[in-house]
Protein backbone atom coordinates (compact mmCIF):
# COMPACT_ATOMS: atom_id res chain seq x y z
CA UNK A 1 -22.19 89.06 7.42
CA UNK A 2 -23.01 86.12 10.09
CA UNK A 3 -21.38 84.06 7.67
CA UNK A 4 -18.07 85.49 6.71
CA UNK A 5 -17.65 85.95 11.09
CA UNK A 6 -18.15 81.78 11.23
CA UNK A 7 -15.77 81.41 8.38
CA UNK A 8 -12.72 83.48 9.93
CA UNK A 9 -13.58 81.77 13.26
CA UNK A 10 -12.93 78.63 11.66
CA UNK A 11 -9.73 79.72 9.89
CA UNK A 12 -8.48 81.01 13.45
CA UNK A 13 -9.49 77.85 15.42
CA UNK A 14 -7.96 75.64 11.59
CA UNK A 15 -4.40 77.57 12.42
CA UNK A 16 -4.24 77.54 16.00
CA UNK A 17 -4.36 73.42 15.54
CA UNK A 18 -1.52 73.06 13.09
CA UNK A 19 1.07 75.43 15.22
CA UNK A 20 -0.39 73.74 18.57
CA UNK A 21 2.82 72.36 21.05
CA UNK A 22 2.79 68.42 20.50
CA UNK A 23 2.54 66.26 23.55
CA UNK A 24 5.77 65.27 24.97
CA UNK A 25 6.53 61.59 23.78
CA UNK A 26 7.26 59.83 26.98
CA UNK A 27 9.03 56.72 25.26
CA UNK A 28 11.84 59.87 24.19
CA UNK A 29 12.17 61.31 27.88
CA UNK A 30 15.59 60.37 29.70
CA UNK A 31 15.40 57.67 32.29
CA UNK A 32 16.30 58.69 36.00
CA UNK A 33 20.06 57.70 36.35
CA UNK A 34 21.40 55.74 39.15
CA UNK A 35 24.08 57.56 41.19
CA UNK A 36 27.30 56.03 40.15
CA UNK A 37 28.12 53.64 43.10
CA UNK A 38 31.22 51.65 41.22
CA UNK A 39 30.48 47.36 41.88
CA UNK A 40 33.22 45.19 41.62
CA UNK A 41 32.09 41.69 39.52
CA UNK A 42 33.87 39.87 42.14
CA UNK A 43 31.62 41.32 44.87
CA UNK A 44 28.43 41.31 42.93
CA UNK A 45 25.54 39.07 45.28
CA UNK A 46 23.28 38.64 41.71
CA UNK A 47 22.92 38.92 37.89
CA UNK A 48 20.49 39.16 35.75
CA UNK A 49 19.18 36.32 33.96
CA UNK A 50 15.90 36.05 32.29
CA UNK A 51 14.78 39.28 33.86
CA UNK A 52 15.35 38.54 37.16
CA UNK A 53 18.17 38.91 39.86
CA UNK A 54 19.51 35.29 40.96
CA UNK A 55 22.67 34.62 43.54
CA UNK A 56 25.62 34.37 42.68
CA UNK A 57 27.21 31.71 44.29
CA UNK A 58 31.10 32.22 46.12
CA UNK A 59 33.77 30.16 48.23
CA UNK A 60 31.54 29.35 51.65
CA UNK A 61 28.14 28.60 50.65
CA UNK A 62 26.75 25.87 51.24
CA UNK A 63 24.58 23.83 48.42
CA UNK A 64 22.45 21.38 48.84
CA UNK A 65 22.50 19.09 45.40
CA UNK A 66 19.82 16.90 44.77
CA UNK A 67 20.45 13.69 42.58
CA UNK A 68 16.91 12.27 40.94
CA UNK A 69 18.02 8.79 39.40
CA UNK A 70 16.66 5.20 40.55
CA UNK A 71 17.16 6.79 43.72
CA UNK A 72 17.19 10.12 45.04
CA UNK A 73 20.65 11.25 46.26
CA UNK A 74 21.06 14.49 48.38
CA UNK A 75 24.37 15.60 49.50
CA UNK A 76 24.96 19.16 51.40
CA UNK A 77 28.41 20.71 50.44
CA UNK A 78 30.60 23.66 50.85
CA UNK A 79 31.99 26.01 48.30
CA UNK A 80 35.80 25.49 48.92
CA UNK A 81 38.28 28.77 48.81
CA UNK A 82 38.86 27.52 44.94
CA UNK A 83 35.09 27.94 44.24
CA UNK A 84 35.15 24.09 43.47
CA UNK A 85 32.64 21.47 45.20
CA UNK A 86 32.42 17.74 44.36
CA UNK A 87 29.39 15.65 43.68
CA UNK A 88 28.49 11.69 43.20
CA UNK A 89 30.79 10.86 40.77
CA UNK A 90 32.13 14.38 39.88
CA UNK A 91 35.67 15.71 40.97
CA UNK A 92 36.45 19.73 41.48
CA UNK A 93 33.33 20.81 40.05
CA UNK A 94 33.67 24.74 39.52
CA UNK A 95 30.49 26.30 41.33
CA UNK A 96 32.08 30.12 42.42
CA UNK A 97 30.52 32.61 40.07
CA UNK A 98 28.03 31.12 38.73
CA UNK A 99 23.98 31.11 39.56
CA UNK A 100 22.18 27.76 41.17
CA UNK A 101 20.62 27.48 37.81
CA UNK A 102 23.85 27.55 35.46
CA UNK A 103 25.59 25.36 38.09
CA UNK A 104 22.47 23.04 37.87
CA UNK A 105 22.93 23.17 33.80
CA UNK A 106 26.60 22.29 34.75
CA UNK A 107 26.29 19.41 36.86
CA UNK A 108 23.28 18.04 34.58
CA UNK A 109 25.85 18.11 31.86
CA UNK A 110 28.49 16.26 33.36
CA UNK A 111 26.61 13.79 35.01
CA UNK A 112 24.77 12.85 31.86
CA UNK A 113 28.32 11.09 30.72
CA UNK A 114 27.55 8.38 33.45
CA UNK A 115 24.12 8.38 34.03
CA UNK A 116 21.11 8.85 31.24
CA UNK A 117 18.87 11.52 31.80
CA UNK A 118 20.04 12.69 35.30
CA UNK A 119 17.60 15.41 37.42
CA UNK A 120 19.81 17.46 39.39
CA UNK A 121 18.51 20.40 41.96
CA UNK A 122 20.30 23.08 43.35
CA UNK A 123 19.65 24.92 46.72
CA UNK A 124 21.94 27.24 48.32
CA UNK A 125 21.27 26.68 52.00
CA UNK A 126 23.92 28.97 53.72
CA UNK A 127 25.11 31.83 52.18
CA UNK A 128 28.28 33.36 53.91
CA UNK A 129 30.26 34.37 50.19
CA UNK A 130 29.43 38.13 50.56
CA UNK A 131 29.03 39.62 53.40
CA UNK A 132 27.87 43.48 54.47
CA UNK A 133 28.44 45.39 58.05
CA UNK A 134 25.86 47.35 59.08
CA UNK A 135 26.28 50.01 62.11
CA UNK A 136 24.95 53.00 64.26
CA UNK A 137 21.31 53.73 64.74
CA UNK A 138 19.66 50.50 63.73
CA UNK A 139 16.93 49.27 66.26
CA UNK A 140 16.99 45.89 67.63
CA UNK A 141 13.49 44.45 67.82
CA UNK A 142 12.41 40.65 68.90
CA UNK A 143 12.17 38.13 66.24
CA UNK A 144 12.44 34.60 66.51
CA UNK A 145 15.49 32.70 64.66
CA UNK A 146 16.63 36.20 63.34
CA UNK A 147 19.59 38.60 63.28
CA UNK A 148 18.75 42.04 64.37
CA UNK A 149 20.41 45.45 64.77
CA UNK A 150 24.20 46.17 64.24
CA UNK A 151 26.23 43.18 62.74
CA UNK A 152 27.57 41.81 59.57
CA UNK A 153 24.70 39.86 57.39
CA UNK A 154 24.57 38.28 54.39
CA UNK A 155 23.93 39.02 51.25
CA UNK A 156 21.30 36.51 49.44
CA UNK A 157 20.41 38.40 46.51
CA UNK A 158 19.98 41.55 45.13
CA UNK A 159 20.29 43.86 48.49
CA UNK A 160 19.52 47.57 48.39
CA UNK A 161 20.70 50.18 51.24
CA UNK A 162 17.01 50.08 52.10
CA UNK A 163 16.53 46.90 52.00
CA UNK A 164 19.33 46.33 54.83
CA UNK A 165 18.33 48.58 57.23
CA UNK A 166 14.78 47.39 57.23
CA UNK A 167 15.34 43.68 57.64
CA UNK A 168 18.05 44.53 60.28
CA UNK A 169 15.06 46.07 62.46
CA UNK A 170 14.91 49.36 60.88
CA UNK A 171 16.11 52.66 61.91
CA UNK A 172 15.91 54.63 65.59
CA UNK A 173 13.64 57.12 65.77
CA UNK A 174 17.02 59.48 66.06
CA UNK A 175 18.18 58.24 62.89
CA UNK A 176 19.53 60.55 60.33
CA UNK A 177 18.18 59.00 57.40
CA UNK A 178 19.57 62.13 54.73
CA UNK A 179 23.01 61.15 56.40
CA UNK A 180 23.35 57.50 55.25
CA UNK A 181 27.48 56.69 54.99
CA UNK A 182 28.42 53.57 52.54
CA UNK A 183 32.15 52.62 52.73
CA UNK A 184 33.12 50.73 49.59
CA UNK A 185 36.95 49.65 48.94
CA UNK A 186 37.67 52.42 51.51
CA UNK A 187 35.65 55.36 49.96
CA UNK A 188 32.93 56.64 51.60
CA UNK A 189 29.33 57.93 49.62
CA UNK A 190 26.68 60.40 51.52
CA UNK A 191 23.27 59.05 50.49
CA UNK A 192 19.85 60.49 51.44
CA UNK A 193 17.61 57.67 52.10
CA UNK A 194 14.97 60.25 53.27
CA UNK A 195 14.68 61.18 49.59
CA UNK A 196 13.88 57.71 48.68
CA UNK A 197 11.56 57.27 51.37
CA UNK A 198 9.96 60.50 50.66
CA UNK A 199 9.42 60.21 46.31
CA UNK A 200 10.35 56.78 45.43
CA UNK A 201 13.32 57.74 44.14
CA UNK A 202 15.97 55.02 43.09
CA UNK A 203 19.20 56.74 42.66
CA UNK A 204 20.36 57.21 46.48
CA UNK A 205 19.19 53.68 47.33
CA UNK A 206 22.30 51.75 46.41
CA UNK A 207 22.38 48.37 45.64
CA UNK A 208 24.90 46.43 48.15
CA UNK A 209 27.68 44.11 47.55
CA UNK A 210 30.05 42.09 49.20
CA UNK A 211 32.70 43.84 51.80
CA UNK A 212 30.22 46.75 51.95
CA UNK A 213 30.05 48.80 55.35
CA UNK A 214 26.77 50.54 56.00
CA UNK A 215 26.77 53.53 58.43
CA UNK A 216 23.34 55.40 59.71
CA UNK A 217 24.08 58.02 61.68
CA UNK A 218 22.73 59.46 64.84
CA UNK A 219 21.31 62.54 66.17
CA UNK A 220 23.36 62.63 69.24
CA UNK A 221 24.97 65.89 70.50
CA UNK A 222 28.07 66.06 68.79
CA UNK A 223 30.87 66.86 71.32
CA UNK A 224 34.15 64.95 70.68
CA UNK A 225 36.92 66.92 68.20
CA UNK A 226 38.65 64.73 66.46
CA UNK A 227 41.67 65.17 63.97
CA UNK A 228 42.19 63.02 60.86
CA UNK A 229 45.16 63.40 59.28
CA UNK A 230 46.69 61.74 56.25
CA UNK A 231 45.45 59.58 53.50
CA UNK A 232 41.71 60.42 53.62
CA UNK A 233 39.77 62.14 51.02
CA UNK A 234 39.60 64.88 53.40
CA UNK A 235 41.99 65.37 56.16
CA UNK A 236 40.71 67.93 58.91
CA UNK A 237 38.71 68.28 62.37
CA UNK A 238 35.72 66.87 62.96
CA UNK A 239 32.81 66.68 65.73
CA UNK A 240 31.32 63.44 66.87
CA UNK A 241 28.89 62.43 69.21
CA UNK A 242 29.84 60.93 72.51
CA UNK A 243 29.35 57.04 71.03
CA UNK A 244 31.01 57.65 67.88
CA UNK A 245 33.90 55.44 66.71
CA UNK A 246 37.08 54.68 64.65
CA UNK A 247 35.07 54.08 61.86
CA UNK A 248 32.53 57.36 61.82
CA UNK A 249 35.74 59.51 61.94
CA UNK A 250 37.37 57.44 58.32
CA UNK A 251 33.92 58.36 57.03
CA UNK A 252 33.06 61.82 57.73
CA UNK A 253 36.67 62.76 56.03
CA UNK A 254 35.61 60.55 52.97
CA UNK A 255 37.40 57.39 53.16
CA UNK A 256 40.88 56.27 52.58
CA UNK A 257 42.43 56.95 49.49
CA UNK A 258 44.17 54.53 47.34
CA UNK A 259 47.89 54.82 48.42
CA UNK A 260 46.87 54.47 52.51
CA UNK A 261 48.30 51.78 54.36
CA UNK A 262 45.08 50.12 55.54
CA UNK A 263 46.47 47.52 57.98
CA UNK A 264 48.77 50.29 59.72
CA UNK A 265 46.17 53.27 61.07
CA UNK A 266 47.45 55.08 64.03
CA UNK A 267 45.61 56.63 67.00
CA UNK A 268 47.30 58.98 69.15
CA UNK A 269 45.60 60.37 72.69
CA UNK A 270 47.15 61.94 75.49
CA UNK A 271 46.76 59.62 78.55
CA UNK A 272 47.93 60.45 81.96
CA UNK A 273 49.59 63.49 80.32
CA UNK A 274 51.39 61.67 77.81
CA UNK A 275 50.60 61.36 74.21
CA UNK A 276 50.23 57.55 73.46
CA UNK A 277 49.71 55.81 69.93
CA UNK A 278 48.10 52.65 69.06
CA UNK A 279 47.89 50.53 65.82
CA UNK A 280 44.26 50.22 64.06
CA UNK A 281 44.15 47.30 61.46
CA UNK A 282 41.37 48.65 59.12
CA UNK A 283 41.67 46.16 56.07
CA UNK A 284 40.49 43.22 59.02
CA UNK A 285 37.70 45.91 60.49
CA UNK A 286 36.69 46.00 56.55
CA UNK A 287 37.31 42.22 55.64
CA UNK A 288 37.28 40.45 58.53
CA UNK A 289 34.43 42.21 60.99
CA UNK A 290 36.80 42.58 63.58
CA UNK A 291 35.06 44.68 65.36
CA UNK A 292 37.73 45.66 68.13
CA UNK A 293 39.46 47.67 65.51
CA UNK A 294 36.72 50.10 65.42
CA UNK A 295 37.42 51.71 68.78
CA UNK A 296 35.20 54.38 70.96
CA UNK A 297 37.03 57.89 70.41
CA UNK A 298 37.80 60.41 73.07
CA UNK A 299 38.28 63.94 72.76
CA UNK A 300 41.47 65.58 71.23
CA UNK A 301 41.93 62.21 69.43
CA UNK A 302 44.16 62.05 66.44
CA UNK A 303 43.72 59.82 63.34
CA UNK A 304 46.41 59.32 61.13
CA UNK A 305 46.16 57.25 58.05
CA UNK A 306 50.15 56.89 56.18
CA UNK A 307 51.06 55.92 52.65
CA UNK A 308 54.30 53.91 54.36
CA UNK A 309 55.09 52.49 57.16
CA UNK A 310 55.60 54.70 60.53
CA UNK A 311 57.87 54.42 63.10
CA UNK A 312 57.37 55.25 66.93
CA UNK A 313 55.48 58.22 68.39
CA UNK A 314 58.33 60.48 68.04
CA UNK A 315 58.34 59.85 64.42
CA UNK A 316 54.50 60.41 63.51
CA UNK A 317 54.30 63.50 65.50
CA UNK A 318 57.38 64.74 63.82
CA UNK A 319 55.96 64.31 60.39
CA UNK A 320 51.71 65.83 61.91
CA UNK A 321 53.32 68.98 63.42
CA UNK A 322 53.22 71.24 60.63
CA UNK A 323 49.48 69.70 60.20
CA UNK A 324 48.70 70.35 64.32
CA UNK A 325 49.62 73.75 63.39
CA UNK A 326 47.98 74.19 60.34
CA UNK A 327 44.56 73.00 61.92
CA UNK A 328 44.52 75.24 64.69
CA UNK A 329 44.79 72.78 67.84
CA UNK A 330 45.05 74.78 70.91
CA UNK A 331 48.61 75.57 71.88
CA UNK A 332 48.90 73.85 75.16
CA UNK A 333 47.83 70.53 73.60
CA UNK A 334 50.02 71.06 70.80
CA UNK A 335 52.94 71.72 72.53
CA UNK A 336 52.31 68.18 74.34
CA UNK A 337 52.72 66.57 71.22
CA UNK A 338 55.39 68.62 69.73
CA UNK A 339 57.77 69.47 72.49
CA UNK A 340 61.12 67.46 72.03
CA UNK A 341 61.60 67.04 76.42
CA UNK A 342 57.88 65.61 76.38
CA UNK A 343 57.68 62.57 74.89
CA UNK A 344 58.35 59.19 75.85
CA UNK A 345 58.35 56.19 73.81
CA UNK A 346 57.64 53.06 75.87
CA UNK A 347 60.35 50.54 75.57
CA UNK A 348 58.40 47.35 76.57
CA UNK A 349 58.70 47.70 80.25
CA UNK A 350 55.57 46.04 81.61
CA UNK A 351 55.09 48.31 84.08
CA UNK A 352 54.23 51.08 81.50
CA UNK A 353 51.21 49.53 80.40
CA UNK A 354 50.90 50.70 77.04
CA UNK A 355 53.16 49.58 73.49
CA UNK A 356 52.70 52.47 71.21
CA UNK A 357 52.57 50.05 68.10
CA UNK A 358 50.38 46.95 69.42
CA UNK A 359 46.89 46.13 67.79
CA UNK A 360 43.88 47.55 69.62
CA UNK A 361 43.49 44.35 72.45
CA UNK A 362 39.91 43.41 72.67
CA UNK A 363 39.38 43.90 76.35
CA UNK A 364 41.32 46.35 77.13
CA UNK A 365 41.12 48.73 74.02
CA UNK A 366 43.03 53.02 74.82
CA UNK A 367 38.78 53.58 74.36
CA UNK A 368 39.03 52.80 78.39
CA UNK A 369 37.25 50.79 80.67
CA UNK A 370 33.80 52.27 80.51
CA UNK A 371 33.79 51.26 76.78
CA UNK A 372 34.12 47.79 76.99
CA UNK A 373 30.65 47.57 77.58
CA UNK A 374 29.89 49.04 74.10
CA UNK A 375 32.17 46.11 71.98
């Protein structure tokens, strides 16, 4: 009896092995896959070679090559526009796009037609090829012989979002960390930093490249409403906090889209009870860090980003009214903007003040006096 009861056990503990669940076999599991921030090779800071990241080296940078012969010969040089240099006996050298180790191998090469077994080294000493803007809460701490807080920096290597922020200073404690905005080639990506911070997680923490604008927002009250209008990935009203800028509001509605005429953004704002407009020149905001461009918004603002060129205020407000409408602006302010008697276009006389088509001035930006303090 005891022994047919230890033989079935054994048959039911025999069966319950072979139909066991196998383990799951890591080496098949799907890696985690990076968001899908598109680079441009033309922009890229680094490639991969033997494993690890290495510069890429662009028009600007400065080298210093090292010449080991019977004598050591060290010259400093600068990347021209053509992404050429020239060296000891070398002529129009091409350095732009390649790594200070293949541009090494290059200059090794040629130089060994003149000189037997030439050492060359290659430093990059300054590196202003790709640059990155980085703006809103970012603290500004002391340290010596370094850039801090808001500014544009350079990129000297493989350079995450994270990576950025933290050796700009870091974020304020009233940073919104979840509500990270990159701008790249005028679209804009939400990323949630926090999530990185938080699990380790590599997807949101995108790696930067040249022309890249970096945006970490506040948690100020927001209490401006302004209107963008036009060619934006989404065109509609938006709150902002009292500080916010031209820049937040291209953001928030997504970023221009491909057929908007970057160098040719309008502002309008009523001022003295007349609606003014003014010219905003994003592509040198973008390219060139011109950062009087990016102006302080007021309330009742209007954004409006064309596909052609526009004409005077008449004109644009012509072609937004249907949109005003649409969008639900209060009827008073509306009819400011809409009725035919109202408007005046300047005509130059420089006792009006104002040219509805100038650039943004520097010192004197429609933001007003009190924000000059805040270029």
């Amino acid at each position: 009896m005891n022994l047919n009861w230890i033989l079935l056990c054994l048959a039911i503990v025999t069966g319950c092995g072979s139909s066991a669940t196998p383990v799951t076999n890591f080496a098949q599991t799907p890696p985690v896959e990076q968001q899908d921030f598109p680079m441009d090779p033309a922009r890229r800071s680094f490639t991969e070679r033997l494993g690890f990241p290495e510069y890429i080296i662009g028009p600007g940078d400065v080298l210093e090559l090292t010449l080991r012969d019977i004598d050591v010969k060290r010259e400093e040089v600068t990347v021209r526009p053509d992404g050429n240099v020239s060296f000891s006996l070398l002529e129009n050298v091409t350095a732009g796009g390649l790594t200070p180790t293949e541009l090494d191998e290059a200059l090794t090469t040629a130089l060994s037609r003149f000189l037997r077994l030439p050492k060359v080294d290659v430093e990059v000493t300054g590196h202003h090829s790709k640059l990155v803007s980085l703006l809103g809460a970012i603290s500004v701490t002391e340290r010596a012989a370094a850039q801090m807080g808001q500014g544009r920096y350079s990129l000297k290597g493989k350079t995450t979002l994270l990576d950025l922020i933290l050796n700009a200073g870091g974020a304020t404690p009233d940073a919104q960390l979840d509500n990270v905005t990159l701008v790249r080639d005028g679209t804009s990506y939400r990323i949630d930093l926090q999530k990185v911070l938080r699990t380790g997680d590599p997807r949101e923490n995108a790696v930067l490249q040249g022309g890249d604008i970096v945006i970490v927002q506040g948690a100020s009250l927001r209490s401006k409403k302004v209107i963008v209008l036009g060619e934006v990935a989404r065109p509609s009203v938006y709150m902002f906090p009292e500080d916010a800028r031209v820049m937040e509001a291209l953001s928030q509605a997504g970023g221009l889209t491909d057929d908007a005429v970057r160098n040719d953004i309008r502002l309008i704002r009523v001022e003295d009870g007349e609606p003014r407009m003014y010219g905003i020149n994003f592509e040198r905001l973008a390219t060139k860090g011109d950062y009087r461009q990016n102006v302080a918004l007021r309330n009742d603002d209007i954004i409006v980003v064309p596909r052609s060129f526009l004409g005077d205020v008449n004109d644009v407000i012509t072609r937004i009214e249907p949109l005003l409408t649409v969008l639900l602006l209060p009827a008073s302010y509306r009819d400011l903007y809409t009725t035919g008697g109202g408007l005046r276009v300047d005509t130059g006389d420089p006792a009006a003040g104002v040219d509805f088509t100038r650039t943004l001035p520097g010192t004197a930006k429609p933001a007003g006096e009190g924000d000059q303090d805040n270029e």
